[in-house]
Protein backbone atom coordinates (compact mmCIF):
# COMPACT_ATOMS: atom_id res chain seq x y z
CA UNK A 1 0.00 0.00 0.00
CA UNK A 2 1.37 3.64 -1.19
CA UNK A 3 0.56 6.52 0.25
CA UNK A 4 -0.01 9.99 -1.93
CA UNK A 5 2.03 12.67 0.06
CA UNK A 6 1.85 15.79 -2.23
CA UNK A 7 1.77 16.85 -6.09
CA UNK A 8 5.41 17.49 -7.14
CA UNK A 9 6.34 21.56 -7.81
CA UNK A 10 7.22 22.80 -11.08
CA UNK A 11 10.78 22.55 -10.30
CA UNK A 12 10.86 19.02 -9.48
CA UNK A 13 8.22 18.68 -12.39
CA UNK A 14 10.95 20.25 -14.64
CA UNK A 15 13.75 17.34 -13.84
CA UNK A 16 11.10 14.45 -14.76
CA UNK A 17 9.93 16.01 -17.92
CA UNK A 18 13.79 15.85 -19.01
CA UNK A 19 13.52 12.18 -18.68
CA UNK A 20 10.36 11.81 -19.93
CA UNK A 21 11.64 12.93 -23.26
CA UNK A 22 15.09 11.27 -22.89
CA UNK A 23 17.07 14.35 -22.30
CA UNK A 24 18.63 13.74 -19.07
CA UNK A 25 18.83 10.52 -16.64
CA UNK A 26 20.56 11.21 -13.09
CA UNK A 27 23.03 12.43 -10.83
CA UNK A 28 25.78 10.22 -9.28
CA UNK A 29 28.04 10.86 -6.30
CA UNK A 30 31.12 8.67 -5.47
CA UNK A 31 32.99 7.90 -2.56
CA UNK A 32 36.24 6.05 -2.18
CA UNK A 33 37.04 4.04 1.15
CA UNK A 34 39.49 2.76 3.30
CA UNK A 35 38.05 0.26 5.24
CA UNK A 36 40.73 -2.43 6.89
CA UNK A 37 38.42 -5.21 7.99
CA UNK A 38 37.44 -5.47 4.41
CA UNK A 39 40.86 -5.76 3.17
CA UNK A 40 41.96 -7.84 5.98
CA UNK A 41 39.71 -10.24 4.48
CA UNK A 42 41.50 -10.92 0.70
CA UNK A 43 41.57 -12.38 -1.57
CA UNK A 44 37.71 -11.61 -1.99
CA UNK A 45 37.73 -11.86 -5.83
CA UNK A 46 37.55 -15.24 -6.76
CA UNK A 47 40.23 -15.25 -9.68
CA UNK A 48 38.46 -18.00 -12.02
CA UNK A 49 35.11 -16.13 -12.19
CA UNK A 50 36.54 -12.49 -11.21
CA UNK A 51 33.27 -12.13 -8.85
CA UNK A 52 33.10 -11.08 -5.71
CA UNK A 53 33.07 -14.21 -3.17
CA UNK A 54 30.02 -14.80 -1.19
CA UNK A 55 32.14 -14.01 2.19
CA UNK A 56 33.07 -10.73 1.55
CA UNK A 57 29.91 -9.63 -0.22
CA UNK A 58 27.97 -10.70 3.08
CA UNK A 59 30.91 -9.14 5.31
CA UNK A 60 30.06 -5.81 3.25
CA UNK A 61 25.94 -6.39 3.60
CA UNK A 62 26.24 -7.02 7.29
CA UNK A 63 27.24 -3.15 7.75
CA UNK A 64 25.23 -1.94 4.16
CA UNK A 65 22.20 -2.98 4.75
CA UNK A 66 21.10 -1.85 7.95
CA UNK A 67 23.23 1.10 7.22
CA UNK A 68 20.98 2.09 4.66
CA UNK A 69 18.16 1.52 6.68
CA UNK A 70 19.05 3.98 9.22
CA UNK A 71 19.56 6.52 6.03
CA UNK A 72 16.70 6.00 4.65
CA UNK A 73 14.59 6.56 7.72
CA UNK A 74 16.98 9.89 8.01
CA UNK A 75 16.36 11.31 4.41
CA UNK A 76 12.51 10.30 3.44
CA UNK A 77 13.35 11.84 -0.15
CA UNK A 78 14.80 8.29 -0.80
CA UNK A 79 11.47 6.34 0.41
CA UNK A 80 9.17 7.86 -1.99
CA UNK A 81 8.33 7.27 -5.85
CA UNK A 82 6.50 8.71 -8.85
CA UNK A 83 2.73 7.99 -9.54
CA UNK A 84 1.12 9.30 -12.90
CA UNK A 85 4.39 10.79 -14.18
CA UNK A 86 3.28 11.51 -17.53
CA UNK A 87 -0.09 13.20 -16.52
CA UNK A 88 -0.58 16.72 -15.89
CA UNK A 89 -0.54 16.24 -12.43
CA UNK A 90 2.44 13.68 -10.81
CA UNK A 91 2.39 12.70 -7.24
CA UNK A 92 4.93 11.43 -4.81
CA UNK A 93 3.99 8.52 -3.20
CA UNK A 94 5.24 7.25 -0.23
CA UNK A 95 6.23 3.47 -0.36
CA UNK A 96 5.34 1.19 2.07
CA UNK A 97 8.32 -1.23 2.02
CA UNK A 98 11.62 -1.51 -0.02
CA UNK A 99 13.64 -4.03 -0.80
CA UNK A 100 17.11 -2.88 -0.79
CA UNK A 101 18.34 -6.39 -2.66
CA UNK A 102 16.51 -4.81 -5.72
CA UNK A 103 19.13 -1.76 -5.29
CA UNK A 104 22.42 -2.58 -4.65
CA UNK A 105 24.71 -4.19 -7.08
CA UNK A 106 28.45 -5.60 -6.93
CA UNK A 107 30.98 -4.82 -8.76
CA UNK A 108 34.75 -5.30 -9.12
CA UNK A 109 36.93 -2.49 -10.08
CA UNK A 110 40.41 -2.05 -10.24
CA UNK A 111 42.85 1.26 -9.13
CA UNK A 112 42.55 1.82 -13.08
CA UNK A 113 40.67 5.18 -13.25
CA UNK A 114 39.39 3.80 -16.59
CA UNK A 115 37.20 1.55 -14.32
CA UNK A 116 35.41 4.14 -12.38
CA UNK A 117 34.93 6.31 -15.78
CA UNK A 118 33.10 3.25 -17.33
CA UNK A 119 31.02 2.42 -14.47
CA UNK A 120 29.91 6.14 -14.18
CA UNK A 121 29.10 5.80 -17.96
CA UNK A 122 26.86 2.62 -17.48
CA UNK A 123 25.03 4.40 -14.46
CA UNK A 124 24.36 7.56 -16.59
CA UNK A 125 22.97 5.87 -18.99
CA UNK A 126 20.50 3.78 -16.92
CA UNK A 127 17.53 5.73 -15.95
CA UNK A 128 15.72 5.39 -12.42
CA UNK A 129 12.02 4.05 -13.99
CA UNK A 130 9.69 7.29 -13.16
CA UNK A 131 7.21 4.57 -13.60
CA UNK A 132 7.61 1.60 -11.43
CA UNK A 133 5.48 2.57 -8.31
CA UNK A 134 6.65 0.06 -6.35
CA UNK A 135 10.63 1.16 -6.32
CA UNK A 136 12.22 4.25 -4.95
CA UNK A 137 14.14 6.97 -7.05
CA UNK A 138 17.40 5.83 -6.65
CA UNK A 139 20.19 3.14 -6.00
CA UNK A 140 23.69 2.29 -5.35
CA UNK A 141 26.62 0.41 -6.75
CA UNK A 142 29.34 -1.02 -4.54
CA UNK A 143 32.97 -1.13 -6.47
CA UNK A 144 34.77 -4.02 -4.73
CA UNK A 145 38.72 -3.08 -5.53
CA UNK A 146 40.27 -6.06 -6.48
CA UNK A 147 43.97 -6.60 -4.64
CA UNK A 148 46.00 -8.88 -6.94
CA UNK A 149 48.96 -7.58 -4.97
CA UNK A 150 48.30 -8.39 -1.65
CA UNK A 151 52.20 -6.96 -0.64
CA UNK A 152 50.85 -3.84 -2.07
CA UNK A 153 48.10 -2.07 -1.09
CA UNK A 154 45.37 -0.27 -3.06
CA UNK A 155 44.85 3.54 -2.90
CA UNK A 156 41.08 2.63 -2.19
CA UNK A 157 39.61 -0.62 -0.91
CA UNK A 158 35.91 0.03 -2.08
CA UNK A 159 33.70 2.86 -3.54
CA UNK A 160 30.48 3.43 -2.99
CA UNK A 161 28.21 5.03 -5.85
CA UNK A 162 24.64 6.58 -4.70
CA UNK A 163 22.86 7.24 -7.97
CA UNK A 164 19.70 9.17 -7.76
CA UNK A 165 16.72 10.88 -10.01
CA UNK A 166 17.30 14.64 -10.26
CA UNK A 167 13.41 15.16 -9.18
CA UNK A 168 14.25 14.45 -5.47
CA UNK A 169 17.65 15.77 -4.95
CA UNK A 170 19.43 18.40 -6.19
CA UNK A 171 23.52 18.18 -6.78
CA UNK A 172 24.00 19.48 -3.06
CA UNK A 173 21.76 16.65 -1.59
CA UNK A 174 24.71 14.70 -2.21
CA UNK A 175 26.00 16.40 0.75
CA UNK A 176 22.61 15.19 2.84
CA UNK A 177 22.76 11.87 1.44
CA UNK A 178 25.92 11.27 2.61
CA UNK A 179 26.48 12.64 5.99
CA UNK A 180 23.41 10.73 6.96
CA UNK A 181 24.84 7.44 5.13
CA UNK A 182 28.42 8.21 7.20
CA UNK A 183 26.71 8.52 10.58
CA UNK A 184 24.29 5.68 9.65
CA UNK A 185 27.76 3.53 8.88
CA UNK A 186 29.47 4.55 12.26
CA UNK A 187 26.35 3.71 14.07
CA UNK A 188 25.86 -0.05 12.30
CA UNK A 189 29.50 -0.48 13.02
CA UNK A 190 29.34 0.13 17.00
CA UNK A 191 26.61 -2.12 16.82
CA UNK A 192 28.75 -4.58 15.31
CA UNK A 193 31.60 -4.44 17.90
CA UNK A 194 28.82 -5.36 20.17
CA UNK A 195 28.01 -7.84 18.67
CA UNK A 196 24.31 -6.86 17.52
CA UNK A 197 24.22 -7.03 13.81
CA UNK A 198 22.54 -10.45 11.89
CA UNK A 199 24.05 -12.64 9.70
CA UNK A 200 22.74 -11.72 6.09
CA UNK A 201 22.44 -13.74 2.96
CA UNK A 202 23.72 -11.80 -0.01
CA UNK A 203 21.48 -13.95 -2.37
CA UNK A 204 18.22 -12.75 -0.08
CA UNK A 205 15.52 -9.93 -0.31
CA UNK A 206 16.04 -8.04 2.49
CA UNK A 207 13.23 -6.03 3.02
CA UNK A 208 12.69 -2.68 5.27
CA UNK A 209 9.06 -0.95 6.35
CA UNK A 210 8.78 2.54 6.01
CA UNK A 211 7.02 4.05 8.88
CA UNK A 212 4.83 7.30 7.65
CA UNK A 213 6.63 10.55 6.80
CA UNK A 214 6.60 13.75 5.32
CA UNK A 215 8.96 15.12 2.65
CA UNK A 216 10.65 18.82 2.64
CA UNK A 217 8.38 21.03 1.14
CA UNK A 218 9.31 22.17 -2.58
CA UNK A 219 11.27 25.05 -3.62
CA UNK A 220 8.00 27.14 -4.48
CA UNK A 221 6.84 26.88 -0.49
CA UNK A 222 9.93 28.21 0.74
CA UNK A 223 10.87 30.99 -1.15
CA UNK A 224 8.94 33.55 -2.85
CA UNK A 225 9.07 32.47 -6.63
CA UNK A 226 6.72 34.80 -8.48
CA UNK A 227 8.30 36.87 -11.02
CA UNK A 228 7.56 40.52 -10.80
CA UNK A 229 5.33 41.85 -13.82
CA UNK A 230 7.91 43.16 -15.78
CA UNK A 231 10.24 40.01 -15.51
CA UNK A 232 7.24 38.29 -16.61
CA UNK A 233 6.75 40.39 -19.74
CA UNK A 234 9.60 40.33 -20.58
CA UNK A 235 10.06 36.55 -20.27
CA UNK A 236 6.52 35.94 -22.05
CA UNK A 237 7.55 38.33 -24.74
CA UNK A 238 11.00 36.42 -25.42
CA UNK A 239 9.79 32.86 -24.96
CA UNK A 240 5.86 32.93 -26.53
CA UNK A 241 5.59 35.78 -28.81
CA UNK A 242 9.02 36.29 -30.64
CA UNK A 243 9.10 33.89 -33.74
CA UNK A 244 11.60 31.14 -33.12
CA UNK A 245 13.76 32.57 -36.35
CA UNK A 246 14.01 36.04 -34.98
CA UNK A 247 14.48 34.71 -31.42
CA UNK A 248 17.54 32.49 -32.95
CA UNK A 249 18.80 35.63 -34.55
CA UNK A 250 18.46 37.70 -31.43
CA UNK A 251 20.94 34.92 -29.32
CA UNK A 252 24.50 35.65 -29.11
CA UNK A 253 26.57 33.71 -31.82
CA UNK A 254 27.62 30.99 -28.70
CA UNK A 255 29.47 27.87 -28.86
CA UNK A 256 27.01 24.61 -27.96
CA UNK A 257 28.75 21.76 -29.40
CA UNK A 258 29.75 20.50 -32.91
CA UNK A 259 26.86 18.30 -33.53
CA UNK A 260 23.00 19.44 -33.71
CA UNK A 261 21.15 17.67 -31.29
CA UNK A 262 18.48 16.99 -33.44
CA UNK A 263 21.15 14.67 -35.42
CA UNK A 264 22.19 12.40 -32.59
CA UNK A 265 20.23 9.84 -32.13
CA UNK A 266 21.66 8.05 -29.45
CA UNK A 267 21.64 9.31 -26.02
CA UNK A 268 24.87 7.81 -24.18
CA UNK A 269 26.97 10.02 -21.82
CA UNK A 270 30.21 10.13 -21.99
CA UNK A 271 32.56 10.78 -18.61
CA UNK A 272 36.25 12.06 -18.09
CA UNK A 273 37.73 12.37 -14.96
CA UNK A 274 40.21 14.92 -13.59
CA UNK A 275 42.08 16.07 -10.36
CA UNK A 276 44.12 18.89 -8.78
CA UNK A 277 46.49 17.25 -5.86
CA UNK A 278 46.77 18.71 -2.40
CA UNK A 279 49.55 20.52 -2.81
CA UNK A 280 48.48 22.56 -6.08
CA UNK A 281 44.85 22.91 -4.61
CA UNK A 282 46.57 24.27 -1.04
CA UNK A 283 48.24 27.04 -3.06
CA UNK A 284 44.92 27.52 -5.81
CA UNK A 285 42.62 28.20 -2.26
CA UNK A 286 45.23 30.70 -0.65
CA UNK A 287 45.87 32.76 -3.85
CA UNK A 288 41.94 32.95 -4.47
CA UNK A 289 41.28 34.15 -0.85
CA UNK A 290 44.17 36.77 -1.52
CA UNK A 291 42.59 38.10 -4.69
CA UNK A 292 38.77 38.11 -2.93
CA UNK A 293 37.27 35.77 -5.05
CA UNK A 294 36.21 31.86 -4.80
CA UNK A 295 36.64 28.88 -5.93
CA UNK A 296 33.81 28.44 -8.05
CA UNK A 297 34.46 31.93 -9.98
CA UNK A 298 38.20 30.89 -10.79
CA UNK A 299 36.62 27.22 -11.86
CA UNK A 300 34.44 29.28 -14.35
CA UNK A 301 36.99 31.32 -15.33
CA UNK A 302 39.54 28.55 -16.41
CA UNK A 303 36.71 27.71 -18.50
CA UNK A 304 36.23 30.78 -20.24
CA UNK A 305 40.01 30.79 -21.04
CA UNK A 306 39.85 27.18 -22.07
CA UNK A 307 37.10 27.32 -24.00
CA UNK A 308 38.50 30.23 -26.43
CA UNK A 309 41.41 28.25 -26.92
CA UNK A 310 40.41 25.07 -27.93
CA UNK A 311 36.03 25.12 -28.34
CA UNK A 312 35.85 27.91 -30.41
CA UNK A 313 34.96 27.29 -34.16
CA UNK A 314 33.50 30.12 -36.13
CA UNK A 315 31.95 31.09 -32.84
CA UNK A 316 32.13 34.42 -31.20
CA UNK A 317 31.29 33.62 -27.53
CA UNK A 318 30.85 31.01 -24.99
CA UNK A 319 27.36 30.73 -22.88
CA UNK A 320 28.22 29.18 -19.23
CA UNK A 321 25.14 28.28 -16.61
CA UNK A 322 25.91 27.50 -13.13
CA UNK A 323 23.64 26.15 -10.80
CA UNK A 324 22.71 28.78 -7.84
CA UNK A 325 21.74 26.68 -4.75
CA UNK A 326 18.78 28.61 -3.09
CA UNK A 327 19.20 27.38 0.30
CA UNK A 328 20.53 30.50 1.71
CA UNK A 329 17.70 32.57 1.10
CA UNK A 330 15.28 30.54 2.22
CA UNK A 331 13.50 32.14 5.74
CA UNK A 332 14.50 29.96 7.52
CA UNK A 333 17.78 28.83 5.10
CA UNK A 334 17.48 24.99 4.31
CA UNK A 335 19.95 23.09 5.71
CA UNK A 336 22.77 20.82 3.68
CA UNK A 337 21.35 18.08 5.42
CA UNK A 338 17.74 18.40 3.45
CA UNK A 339 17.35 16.56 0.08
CA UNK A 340 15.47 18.51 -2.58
CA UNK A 341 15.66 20.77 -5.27
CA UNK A 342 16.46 24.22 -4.33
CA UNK A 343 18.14 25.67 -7.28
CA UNK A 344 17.67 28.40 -9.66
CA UNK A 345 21.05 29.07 -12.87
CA UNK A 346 22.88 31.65 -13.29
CA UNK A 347 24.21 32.82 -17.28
CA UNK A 348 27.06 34.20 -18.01
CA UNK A 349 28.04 35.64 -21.96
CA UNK A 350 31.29 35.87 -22.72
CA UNK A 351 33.05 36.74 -25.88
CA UNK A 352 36.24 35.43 -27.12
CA UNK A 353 38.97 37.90 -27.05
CA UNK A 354 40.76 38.61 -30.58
CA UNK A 355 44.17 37.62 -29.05
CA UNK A 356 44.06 34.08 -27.87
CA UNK A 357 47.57 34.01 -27.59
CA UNK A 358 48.86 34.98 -23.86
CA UNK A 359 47.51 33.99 -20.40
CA UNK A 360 46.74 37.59 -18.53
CA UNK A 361 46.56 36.91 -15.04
CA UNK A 362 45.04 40.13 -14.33
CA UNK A 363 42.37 40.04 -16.78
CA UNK A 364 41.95 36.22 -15.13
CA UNK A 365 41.05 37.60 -11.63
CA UNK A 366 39.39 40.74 -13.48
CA UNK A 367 36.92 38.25 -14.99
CA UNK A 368 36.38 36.05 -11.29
CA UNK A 369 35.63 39.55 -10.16
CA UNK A 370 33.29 40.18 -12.40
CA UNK A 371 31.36 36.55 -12.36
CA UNK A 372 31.08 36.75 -8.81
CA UNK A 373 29.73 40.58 -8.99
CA UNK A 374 27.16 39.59 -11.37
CA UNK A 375 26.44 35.81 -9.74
CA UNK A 376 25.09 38.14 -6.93
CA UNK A 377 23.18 41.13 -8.55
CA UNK A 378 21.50 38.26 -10.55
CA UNK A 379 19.72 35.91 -7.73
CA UNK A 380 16.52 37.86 -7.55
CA UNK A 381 16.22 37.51 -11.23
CA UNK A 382 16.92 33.53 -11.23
CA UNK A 383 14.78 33.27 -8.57
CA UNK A 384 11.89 34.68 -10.43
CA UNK A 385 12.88 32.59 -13.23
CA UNK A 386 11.82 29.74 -11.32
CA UNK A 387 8.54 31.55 -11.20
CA UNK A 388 7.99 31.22 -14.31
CA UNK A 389 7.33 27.05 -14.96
CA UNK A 390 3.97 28.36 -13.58
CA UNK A 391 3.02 29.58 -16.84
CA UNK A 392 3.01 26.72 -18.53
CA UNK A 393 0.27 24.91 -19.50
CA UNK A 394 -0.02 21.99 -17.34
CA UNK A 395 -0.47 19.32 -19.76
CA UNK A 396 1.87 16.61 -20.25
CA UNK A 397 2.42 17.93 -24.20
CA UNK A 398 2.80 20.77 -23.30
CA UNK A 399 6.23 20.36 -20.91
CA UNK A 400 7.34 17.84 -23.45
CA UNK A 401 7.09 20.42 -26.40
CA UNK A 402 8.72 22.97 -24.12
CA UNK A 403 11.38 21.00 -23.87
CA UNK A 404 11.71 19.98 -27.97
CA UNK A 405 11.41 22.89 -28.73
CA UNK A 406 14.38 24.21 -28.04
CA UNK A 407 16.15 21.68 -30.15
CA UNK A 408 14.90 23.51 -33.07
CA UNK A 409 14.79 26.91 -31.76
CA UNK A 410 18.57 27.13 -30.17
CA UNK A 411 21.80 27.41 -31.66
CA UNK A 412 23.02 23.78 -32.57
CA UNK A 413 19.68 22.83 -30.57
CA UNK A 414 21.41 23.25 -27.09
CA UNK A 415 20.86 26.25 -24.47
CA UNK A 416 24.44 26.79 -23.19
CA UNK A 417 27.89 25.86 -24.08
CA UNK A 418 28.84 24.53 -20.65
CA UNK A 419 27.39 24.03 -16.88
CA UNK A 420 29.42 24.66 -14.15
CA UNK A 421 28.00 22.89 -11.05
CA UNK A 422 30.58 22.78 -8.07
CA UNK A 423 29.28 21.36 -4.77
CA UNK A 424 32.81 22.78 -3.26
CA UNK A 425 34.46 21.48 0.05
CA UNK A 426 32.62 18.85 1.54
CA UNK A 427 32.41 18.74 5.50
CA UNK A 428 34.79 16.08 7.34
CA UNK A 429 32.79 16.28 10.67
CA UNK A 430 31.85 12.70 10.30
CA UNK A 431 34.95 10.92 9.01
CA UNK A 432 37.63 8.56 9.90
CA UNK A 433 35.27 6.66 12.80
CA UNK A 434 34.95 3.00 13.29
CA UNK A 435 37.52 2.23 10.34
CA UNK A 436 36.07 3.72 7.37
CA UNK A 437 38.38 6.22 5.89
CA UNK A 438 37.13 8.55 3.22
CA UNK A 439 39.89 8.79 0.61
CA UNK A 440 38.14 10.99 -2.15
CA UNK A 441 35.06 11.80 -3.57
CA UNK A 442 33.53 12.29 -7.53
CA UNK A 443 29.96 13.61 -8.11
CA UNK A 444 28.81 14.13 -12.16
CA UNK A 445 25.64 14.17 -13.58
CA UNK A 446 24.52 12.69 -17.32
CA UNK A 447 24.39 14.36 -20.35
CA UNK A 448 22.11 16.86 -21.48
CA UNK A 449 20.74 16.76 -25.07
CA UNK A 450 19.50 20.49 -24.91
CA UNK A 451 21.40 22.05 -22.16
CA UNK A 452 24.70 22.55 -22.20
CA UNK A 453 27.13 20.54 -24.47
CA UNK A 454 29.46 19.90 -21.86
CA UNK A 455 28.66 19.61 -18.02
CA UNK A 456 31.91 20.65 -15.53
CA UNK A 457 31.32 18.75 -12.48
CA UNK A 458 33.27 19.25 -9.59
CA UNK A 459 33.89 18.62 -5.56
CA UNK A 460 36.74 19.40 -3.13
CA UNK A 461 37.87 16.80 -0.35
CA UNK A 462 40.47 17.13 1.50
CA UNK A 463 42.06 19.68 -0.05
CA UNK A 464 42.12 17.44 -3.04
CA UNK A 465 39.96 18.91 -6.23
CA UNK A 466 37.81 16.33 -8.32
CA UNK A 467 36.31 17.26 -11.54
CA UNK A 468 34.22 15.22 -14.11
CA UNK A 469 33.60 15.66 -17.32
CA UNK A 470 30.35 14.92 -19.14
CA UNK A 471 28.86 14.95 -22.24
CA UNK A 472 26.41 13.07 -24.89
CA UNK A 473 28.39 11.28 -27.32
CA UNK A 474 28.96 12.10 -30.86
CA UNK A 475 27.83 16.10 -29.78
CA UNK A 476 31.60 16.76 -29.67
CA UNK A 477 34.77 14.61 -29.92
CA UNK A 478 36.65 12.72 -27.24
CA UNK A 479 39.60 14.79 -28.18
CA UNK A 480 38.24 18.11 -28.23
CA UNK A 481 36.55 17.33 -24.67
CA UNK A 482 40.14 16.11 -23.46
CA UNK A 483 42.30 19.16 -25.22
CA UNK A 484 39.50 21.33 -22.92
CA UNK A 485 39.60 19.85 -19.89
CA UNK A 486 43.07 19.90 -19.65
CA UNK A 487 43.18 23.41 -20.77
CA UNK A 488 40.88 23.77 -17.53
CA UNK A 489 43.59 21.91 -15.55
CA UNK A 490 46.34 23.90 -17.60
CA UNK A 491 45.22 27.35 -16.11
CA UNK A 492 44.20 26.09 -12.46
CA UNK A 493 47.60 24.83 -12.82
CA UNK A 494 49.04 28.50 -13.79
CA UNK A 495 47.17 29.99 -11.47
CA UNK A 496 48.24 28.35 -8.44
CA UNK A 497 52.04 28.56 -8.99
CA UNK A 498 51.93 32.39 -9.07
């Protein structure tokens, strides 16, 4: 028996329209562990079969299972599903049991980073079913790393993947998923040492009951939304009146991949992973606090500087969208530990300089400068964008033909040339108890078929940066994305040995 707990907002509406149509699938987060119980136990592959032996899988489930019990009765987000997704009203339902055998999966991996960026690329590109009312709205893979060198030890002994629909969760309820899932861990592994945890059968259902609950109210109940009338005008004006050729015309001339949308046919993301070591990230933070400026707006910037170099066709300018999180100005502010969607994006123009040639550093921190000045004077305006889903028609043909089109009205079919979404420095409150040692962390999301070409993911751990790369395949080449991305690493790279 399900229980109906409220209509989903327009926001959260939004994200399940985008897989409705097939132009976007989920949002993954990955952690990396030390855990030495676990590798006290090798060998755990079995070398004929390369699977994971039954020992250490139940070893692992002993501590996973009612781990993730304890989380899910934390975060409710992850106890509720979709019913009528494709009608002009969806619900969220609240689920009466789950059977968390149905959502883990085993895998082995090895210290190969080639490993991870595959299994990323097989998650992205299988979507949580919006509807299957009987199954939550997410799931998890558990990387089992596999120590042929038992003299040497691995940098990580197993990951962790959380994989979740973008309708309940935003990027920065990977933050909330995971400090509950840490503290859930610690708790189950007390228990353990006193010897209260159950033998489990990895080849069993093992089933949980989910008492009643509430979820966090949406976006559009916790912040004023509504646009004022002349945003609205103006937005109707641009979006329902102007004819889709003049509207083209009117866009700036910006770079959003080399390959209309409307030509791929195949939607399969493709991942690339990067990092900036300690060291080089130390010095990046302390000569970004000495210029005034963050993280995030030299991040951005490296793009802009990348992106003229080696994006640029017959282009004139680059259109970047970052993700605000809304929390903040919530009364009261939402806290990191909530799962939702509280986010509104930010644009950014910028037009390739004539001269390509040098790196300025002084037009570099002239340009965080001026993204972070205009990041700010711009939230009441992305706010009230948000405002505006209200206005549409809501009809299931309608959202989907929103959606299309702006395959056919948008340069190259896609709104932006990149997204920027950076969670930033996650919080080590909870870390290093009971054994479990986080070593570092990824989080990406899948590609977008009329959003930005290329998605810039990143996350900072331990003074340790973590970027991923994503894109739909056959919108751009391998090569291109690489020469980019390490342009982006390139000018980090300058940045911080100044």
């Amino acid at each position: 028996m399900t229980k109906i707990l409220r209509p989903v907002s327009n926001l959260e509406r939004y994200f399940i329209m985008r897989q409705n149509v097939n132009f976007y699938n989920n949002i993954l987060f990955s952690v990396r562990y030390k855990w030495d119980e676990l590798y006290n136990l090798n060998p755990i592959i079995d070398p004929i079969t390369n699977n994971i032996i039954n020992k250490a899988k139940e070893f692992i489930l002993q501590i996973l299972y009612p781990s993730l019990k304890k989380l899910i009765l934390k975060q409710p987000s992850l106890s509720i599903s979709l019913k009528d997704s494709k009608s002009s009203q969806p619900l969220f339902i609240l689920l009466s049991q789950i059977d968390l055998f149905n959502l883990v999966k085993f895998i082995v991996i090895s210290n190969d980073e080639k490993d991870l960026v595959n299994v990323f690329e097989r998650e992205h590109d299988i979507a949580l079913d919006q509807e299957d009312e009987t199954k939550p709205l997410w799931r998890i893979t558990v990387g089992i790393y596999n120590a042929t060198n038992l003299d040497m030890r691995p940098n990580y002994d197993l990951c962790v993947i959380f994989c979740w629909n973008h309708c309940i969760g935003d990027g920065r309820s990977a933050y909330a998923i995971h400090n509950a899932f840490i503290e859930s861990v610690n708790s189950t592994l007390q228990e353990k040492n006193n010897s209260f945890i159950e033998p489990i059968n990895s080849s069993s259902k093992y089933i949980i009951s989910i008492p009643d609950t509430q979820i966090c109210e949406p976006l559009e109940r916790r912040i004023n939304v509504k646009p004022t009338i002349l945003h609205l005008l103006k937005e109707v004006f641009i979006e329902f009146l102007l004819p889709s050729t003049l509207k083209k015309s009117l866009l700036p001339n910006y770079w959003a991949g080399d390959i209309h949308s409307k030509d791929l046919s195949d939607y399969h993301t493709k991942v690339q992973l990067y990092s900036i070591e300690k060291d080089e990230f130390e010095n990046l933070m302390l000569i970004t606090k000495q210029n005034q400026t963050t993280i995030q707006a030299v991040l951005h910037t490296a793009i802009l500087f990348s992106s003229s170099h080696y994006l640029s066709n017959n282009n004139k300018s680059i259109r970047v969208t970052s993700p605000l999180t809304l929390r903040p100005y919530a009364v009261p502010p939402i806290s990191s530990n909530d799962m939702g969607n509280y986010v509104a994006e930010f644009l950014f123009d910028y037009e390739f300089p004539i001269n390509k040639s040098n790196f300025d550093d002084i037009y570099f921190w002239e340009l965080c400068h001026q993204y972070k000045s205009q990041l700010k004077n711009n939230i009441p305006s992305s706010i009230q964008h948000v405002g505006m889903l209200d206005y549409l028609s809501k009809d299931n043909k309608s959202w989907e033909d929103f959606f299309k089109q702006k395959m056919f009205g948008l340069p190259m079919g896609r709104g932006y040339s990149i997204e920027l979404s950076n969670l930033g420095k996650y919080n080590e409150e909870n870390n290093n108890v009971c054994n479990w040692e986080i070593v570092d962390m990824f989080f990406s999301q899948s590609a977008q078929v009329v959003g930005a070409a290329i998605n810039v993911n990143s996350i900072s751990y331990n003074n340790k940066l973590n970027i991923s790369i994503t894109y739909q395949k056959g919108a751009i080449s391998n090569e291109k994305v690489k020469e980019f991305s390490n342009g982006i690493i390139e000018y980090l790279k300058l940045i911080s040995n100044k």
